[in-house]
Protein backbone atom coordinates (compact mmCIF):
# COMPACT_ATOMS: atom_id res chain seq x y z
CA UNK A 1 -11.50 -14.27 -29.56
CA UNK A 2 -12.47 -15.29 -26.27
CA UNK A 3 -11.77 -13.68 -22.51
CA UNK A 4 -8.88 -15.33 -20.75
CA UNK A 5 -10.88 -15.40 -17.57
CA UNK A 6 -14.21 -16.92 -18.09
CA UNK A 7 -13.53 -18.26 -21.14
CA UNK A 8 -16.98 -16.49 -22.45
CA UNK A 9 -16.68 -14.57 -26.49
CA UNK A 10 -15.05 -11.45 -25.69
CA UNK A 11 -17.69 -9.13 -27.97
CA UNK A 12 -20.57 -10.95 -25.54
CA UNK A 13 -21.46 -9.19 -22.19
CA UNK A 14 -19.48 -6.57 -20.17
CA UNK A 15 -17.09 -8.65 -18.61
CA UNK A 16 -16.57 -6.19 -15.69
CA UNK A 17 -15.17 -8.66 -13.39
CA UNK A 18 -13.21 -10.01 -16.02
CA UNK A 19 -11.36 -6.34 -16.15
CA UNK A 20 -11.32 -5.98 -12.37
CA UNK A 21 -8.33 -4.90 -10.82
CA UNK A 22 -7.86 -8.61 -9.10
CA UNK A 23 -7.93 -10.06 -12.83
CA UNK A 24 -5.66 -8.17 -14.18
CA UNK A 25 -3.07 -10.28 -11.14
CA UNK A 26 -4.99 -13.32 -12.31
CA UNK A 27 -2.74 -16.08 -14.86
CA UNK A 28 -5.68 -16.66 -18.12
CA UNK A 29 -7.48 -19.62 -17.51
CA UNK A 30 -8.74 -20.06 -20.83
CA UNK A 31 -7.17 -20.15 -24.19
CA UNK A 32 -8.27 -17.00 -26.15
CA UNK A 33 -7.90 -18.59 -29.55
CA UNK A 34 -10.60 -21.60 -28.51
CA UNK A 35 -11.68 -20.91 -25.18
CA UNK A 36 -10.70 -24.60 -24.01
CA UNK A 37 -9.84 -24.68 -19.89
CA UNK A 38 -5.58 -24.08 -19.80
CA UNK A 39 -3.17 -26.00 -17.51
CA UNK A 40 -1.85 -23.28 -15.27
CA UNK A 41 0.89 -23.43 -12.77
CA UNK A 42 1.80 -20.58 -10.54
CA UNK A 43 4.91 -20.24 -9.01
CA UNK A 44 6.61 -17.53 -6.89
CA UNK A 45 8.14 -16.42 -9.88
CA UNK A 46 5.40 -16.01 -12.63
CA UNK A 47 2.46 -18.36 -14.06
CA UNK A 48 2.65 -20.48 -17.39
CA UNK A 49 -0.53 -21.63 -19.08
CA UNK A 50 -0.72 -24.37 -21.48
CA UNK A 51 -3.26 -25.03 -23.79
CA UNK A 52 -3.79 -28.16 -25.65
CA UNK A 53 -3.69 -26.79 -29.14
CA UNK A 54 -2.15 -23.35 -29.10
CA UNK A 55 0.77 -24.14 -26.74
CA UNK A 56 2.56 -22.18 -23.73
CA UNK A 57 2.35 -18.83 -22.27
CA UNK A 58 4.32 -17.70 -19.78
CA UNK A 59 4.19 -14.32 -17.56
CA UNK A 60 7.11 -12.83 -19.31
CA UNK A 61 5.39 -12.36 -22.19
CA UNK A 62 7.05 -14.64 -24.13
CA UNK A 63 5.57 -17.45 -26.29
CA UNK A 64 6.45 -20.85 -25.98
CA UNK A 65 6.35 -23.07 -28.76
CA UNK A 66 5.58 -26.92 -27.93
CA UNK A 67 5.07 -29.86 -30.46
């Protein structure tokens, strides 16, 4: 697994600005299953974040599936 932030292995470092406060308003910016840089859009409702291979994720929580 990899953190959603800096895209970095999750068991590697501290990752204390990655846990920050700030972050935890942040949308993830990279996938967590491969790391790879997500499509993110932020609207005044929420954030979505698309990666290539593992799909959509949304702010509610809820999964996306895409082909």
């Amino acid at each position: 697994m990899f953190c959603v932030h800096c895209g970095q292995p999750a068991a590697a470092g501290d990752h204390l600005s990655c846990r920050g406060g700030r972050a935890a308003l942040e949308p993830p910016r990279f996938c967590a299953e491969c790391a790879r840089r997500m499509v993110v859009q932020v609207t005044p409702v929420g954030w979505s974040a698309r990666c290539s291979r593992h799909g959509e994720s949304t702010s509610a929580g809820v999964p996306v599936l895409t082909d």
